[in-house]
C-alpha atoms as a PDB file:
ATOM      1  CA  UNK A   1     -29.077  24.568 -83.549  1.00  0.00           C
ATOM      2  CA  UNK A   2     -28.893  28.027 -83.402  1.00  0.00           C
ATOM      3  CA  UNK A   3     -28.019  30.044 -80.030  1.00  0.00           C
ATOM      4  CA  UNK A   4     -30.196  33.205 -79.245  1.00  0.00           C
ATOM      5  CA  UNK A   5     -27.355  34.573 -77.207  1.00  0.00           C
ATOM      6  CA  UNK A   6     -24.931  34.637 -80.340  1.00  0.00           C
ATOM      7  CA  UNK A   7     -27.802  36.156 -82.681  1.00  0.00           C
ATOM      8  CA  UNK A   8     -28.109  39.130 -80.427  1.00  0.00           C
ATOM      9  CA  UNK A   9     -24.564  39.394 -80.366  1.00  0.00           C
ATOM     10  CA  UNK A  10     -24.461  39.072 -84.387  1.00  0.00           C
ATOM     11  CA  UNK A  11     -27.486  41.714 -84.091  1.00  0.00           C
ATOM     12  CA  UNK A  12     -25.428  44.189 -81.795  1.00  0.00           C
ATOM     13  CA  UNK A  13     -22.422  44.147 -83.610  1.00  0.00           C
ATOM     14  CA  UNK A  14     -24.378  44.755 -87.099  1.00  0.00           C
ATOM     15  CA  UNK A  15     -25.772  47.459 -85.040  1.00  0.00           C
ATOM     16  CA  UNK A  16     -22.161  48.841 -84.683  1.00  0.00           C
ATOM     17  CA  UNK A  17     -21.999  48.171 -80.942  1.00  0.00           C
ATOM     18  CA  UNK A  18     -19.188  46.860 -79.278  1.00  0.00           C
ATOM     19  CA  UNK A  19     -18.905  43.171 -78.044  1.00  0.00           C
ATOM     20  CA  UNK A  20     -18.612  42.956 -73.882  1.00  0.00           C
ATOM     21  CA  UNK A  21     -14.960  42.494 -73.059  1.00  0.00           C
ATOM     22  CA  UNK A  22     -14.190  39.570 -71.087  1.00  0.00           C
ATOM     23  CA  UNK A  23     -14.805  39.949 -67.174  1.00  0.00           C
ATOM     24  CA  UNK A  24     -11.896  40.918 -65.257  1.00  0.00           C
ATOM     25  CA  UNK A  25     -11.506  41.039 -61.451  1.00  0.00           C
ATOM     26  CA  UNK A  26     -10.580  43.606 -59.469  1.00  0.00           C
ATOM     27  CA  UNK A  27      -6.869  44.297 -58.593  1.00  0.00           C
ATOM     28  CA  UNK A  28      -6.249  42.446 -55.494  1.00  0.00           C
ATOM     29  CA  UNK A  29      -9.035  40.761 -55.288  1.00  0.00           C
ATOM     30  CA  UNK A  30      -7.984  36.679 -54.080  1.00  0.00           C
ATOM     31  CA  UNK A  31      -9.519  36.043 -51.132  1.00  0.00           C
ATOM     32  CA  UNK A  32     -12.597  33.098 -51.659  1.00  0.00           C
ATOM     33  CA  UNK A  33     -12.114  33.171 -55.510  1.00  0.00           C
ATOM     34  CA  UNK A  34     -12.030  28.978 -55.627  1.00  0.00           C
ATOM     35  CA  UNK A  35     -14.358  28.508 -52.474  1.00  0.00           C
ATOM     36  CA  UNK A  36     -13.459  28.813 -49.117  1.00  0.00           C
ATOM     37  CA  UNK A  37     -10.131  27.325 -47.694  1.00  0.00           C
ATOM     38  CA  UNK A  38     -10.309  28.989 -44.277  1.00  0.00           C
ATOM     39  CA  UNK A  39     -13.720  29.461 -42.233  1.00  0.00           C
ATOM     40  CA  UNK A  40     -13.585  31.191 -38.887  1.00  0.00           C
ATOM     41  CA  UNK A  41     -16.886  30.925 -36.607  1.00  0.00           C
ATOM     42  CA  UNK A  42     -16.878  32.614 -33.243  1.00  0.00           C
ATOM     43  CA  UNK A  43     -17.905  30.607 -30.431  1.00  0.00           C
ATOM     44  CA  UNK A  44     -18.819  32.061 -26.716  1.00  0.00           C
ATOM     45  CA  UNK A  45     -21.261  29.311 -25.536  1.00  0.00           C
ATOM     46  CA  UNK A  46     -24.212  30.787 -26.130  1.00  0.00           C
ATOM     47  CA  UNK A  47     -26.811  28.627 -28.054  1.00  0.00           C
ATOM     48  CA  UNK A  48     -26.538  31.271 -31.596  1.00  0.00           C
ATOM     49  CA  UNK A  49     -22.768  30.470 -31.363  1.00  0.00           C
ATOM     50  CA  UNK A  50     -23.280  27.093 -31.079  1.00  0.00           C
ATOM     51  CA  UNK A  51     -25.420  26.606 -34.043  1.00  0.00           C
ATOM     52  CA  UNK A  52     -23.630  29.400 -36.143  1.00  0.00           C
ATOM     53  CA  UNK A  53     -20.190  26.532 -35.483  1.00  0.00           C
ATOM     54  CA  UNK A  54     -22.381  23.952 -36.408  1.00  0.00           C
ATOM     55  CA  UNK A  55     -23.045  25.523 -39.753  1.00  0.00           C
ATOM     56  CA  UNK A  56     -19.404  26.537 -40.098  1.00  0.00           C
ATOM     57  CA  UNK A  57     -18.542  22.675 -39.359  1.00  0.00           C
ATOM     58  CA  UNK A  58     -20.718  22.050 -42.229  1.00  0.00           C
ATOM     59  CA  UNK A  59     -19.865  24.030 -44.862  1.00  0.00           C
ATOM     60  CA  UNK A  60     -16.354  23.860 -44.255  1.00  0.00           C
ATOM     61  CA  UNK A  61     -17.126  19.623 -44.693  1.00  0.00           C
ATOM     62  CA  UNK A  62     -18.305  20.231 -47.728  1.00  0.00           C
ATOM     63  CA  UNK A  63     -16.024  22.928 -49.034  1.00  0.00           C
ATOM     64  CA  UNK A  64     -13.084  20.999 -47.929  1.00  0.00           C
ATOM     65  CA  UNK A  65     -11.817  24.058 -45.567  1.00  0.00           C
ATOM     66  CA  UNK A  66     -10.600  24.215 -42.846  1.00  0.00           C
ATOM     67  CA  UNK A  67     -12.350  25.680 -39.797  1.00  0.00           C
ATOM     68  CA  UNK A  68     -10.692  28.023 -37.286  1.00  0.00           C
ATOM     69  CA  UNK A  69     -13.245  27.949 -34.201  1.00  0.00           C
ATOM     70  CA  UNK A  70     -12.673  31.067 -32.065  1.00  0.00           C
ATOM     71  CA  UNK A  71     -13.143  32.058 -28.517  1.00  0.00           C
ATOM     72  CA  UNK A  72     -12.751  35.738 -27.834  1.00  0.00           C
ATOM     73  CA  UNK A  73     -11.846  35.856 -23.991  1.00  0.00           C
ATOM     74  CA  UNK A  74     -12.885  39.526 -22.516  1.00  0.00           C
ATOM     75  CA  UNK A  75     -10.834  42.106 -21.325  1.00  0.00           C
ATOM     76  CA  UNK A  76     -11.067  43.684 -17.917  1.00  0.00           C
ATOM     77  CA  UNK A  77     -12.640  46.573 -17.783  1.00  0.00           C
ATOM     78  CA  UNK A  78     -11.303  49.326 -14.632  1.00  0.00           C
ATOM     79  CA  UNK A  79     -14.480  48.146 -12.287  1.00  0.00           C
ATOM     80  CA  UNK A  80     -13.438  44.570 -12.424  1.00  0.00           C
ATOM     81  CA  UNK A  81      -9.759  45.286 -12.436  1.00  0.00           C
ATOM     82  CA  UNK A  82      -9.438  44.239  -8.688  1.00  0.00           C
ATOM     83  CA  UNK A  83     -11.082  40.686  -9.272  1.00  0.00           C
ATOM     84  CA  UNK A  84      -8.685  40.322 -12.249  1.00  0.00           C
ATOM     85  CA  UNK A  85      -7.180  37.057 -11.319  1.00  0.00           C
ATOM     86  CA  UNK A  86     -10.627  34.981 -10.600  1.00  0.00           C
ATOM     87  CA  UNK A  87     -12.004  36.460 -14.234  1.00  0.00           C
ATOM     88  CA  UNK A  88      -9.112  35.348 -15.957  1.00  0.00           C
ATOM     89  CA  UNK A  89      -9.037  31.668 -14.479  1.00  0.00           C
ATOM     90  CA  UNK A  90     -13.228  32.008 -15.245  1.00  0.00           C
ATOM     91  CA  UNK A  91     -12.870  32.833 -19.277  1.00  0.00           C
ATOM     92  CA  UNK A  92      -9.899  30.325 -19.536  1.00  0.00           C
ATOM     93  CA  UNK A  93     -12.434  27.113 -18.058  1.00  0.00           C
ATOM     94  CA  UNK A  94     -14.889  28.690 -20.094  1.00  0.00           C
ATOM     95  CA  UNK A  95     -12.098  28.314 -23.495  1.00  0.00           C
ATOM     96  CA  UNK A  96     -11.336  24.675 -21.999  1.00  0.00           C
ATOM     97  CA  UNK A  97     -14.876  23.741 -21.715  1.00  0.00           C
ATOM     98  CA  UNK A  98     -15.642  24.553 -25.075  1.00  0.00           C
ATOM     99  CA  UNK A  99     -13.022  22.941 -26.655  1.00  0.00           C
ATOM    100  CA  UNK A 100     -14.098  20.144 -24.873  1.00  0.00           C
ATOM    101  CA  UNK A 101     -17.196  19.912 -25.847  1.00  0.00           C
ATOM    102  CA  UNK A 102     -15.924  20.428 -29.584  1.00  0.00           C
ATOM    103  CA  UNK A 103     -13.845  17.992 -28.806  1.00  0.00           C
ATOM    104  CA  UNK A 104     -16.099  15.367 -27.643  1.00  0.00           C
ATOM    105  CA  UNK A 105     -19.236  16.460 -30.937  1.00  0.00           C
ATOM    106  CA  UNK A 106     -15.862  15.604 -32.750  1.00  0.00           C
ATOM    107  CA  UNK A 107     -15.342  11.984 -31.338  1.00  0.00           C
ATOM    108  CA  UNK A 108     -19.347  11.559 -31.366  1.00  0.00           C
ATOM    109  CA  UNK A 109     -19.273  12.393 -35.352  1.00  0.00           C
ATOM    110  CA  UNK A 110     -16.269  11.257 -36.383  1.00  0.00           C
ATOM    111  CA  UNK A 111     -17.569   7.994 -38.105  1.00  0.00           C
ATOM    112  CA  UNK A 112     -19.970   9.787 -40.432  1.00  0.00           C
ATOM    113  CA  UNK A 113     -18.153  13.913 -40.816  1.00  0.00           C
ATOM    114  CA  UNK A 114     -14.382  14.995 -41.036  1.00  0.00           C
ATOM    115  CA  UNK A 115     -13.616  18.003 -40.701  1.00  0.00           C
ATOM    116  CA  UNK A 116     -10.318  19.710 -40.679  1.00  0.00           C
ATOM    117  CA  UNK A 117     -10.493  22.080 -37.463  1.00  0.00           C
ATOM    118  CA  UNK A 118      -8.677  23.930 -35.360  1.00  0.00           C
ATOM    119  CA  UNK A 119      -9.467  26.038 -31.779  1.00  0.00           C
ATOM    120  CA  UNK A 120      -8.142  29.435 -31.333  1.00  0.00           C
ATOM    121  CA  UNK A 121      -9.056  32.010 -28.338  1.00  0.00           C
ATOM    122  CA  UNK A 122      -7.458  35.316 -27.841  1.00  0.00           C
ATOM    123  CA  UNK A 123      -7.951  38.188 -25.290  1.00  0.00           C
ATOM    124  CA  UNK A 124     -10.223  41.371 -26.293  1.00  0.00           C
ATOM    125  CA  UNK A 125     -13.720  42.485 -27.260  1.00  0.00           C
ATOM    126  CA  UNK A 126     -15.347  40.510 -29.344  1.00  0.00           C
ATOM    127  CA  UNK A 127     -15.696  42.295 -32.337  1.00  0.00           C
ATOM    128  CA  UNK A 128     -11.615  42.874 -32.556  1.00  0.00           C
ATOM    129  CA  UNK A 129     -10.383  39.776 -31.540  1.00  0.00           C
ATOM    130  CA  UNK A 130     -12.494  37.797 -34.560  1.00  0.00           C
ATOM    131  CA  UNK A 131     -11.425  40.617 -37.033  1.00  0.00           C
ATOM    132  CA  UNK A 132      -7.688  40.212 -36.276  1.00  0.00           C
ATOM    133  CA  UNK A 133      -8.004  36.062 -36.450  1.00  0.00           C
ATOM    134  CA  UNK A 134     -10.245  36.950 -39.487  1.00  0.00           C
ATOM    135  CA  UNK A 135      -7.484  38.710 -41.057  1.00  0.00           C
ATOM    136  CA  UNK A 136      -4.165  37.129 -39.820  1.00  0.00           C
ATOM    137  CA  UNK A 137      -5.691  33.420 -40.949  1.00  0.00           C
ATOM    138  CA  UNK A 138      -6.549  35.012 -44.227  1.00  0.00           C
ATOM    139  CA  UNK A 139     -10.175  33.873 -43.423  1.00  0.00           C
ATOM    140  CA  UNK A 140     -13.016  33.554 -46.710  1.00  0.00           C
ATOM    141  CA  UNK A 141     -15.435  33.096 -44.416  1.00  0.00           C
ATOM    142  CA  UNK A 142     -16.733  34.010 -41.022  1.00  0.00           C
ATOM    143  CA  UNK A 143     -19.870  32.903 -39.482  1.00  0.00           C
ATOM    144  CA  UNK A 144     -21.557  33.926 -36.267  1.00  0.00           C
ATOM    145  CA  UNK A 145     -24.188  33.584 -34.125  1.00  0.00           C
ATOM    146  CA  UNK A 146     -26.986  36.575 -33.877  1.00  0.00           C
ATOM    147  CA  UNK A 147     -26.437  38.611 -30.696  1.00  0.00           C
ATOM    148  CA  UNK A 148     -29.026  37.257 -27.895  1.00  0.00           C
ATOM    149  CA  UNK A 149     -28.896  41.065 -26.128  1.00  0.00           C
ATOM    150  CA  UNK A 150     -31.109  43.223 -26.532  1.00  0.00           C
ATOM    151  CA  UNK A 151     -28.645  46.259 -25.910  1.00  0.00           C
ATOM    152  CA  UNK A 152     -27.125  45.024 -29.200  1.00  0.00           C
ATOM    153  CA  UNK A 153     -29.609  46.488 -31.099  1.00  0.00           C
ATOM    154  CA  UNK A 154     -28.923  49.903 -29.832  1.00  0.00           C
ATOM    155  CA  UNK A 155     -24.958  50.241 -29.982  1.00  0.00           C
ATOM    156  CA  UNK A 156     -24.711  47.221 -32.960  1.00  0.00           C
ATOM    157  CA  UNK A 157     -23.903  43.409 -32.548  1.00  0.00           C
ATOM    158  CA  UNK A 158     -20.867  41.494 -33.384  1.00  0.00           C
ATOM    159  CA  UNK A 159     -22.059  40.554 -36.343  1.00  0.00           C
ATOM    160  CA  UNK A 160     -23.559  43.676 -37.482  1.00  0.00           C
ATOM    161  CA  UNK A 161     -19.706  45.369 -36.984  1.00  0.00           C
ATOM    162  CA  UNK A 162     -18.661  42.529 -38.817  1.00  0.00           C
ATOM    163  CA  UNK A 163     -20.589  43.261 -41.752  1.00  0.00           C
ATOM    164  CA  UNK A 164     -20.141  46.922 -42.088  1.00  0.00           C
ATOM    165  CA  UNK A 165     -16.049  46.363 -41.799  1.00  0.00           C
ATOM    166  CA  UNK A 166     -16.055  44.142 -45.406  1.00  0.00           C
ATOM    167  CA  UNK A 167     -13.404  42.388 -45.121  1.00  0.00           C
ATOM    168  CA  UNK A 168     -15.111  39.391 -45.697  1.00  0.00           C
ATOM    169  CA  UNK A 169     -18.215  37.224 -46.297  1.00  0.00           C
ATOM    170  CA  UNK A 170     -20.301  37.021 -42.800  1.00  0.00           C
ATOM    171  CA  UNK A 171     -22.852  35.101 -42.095  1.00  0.00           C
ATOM    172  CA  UNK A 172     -24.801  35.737 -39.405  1.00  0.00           C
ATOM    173  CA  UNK A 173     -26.400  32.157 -38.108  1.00  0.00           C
ATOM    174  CA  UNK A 174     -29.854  32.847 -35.928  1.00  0.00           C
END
């Protein structure tokens, strides 16, 4: 049986062209080369974050990763400086209630889904605080929710910054 492939290689080469060399990566390349070991998905409660974890949940089930779920708690800005205290004790039961409730979707699916997980939050804007998780975990992957402001589409989303930094895959979950 013969291959078309190797008769227009046989072809080229009686033509006097070269053969293609074999494909080589580029230098330093690594990162997501066997499949994702390390997913991060950003998570701030709002209904986009909540699905874009689901999907991270999912393919890091059936990549066999493991899934860093990350709450980015905001910074003060100087007009909110003086309630300081009460905003800080607000986005830490906001972290607590989330990893609650991934907690308890955990429990609930336990029986049919595993999924090796694990909750992070750290203190900043958004955008910084999932790019320096992103990078210290060594992340393949991050998923997010789209933005749900309309102000976003102005000054650029999470995701969009994301995107254009390309330091990884991002997918952006609607």
């Amino acid at each position: 049986m013969s291959n078309d492939s190797d008769a227009e290689q046989g072809a080229a080469a009686a033509d006097g062209a070269e053969e293609p060399g074999a494909a080589v990566a580029p230098a330093g390349f690594e990162l997501g080369t066997d499949g994702p070991k390390m997913i991060v998905a950003g998570l701030d409660g709002s209904d986009s974050s909540w699905r874009a974890t689901a999907y991270a949940a999912g393919l890091a089930r059936r990549q066999h990763a493991t899934l860093a779920v990350a709450y980015v708690q905001p910074v003060l800005g100087a007009a909110t400086a003086l309630a300081g205290a009460a905003v800080e004790e607000t986005t830490r039961e906001i972290a607590d209630e989330l990893l609650d409730a991934l907690r308890e979707a955990e429990h609930r699916l336990r029986d049919v889904w595993r999924v090796d997980w694990r909750f992070l939050t750290v203190r900043g804007d958004p955008y910084t605080g999932l790019a320096r998780l992103a990078d210290e975990l060594r992340a393949d992957a991050v998923v997010v929710g789209a933005s749900e402001q309309a102000g976003h589409r102005v000054i650029g989303s999470v995701a969009v910054r994301l995107v254009k930094a390309g330091r990884w895959p991002v997918t952006v979950v609607p």
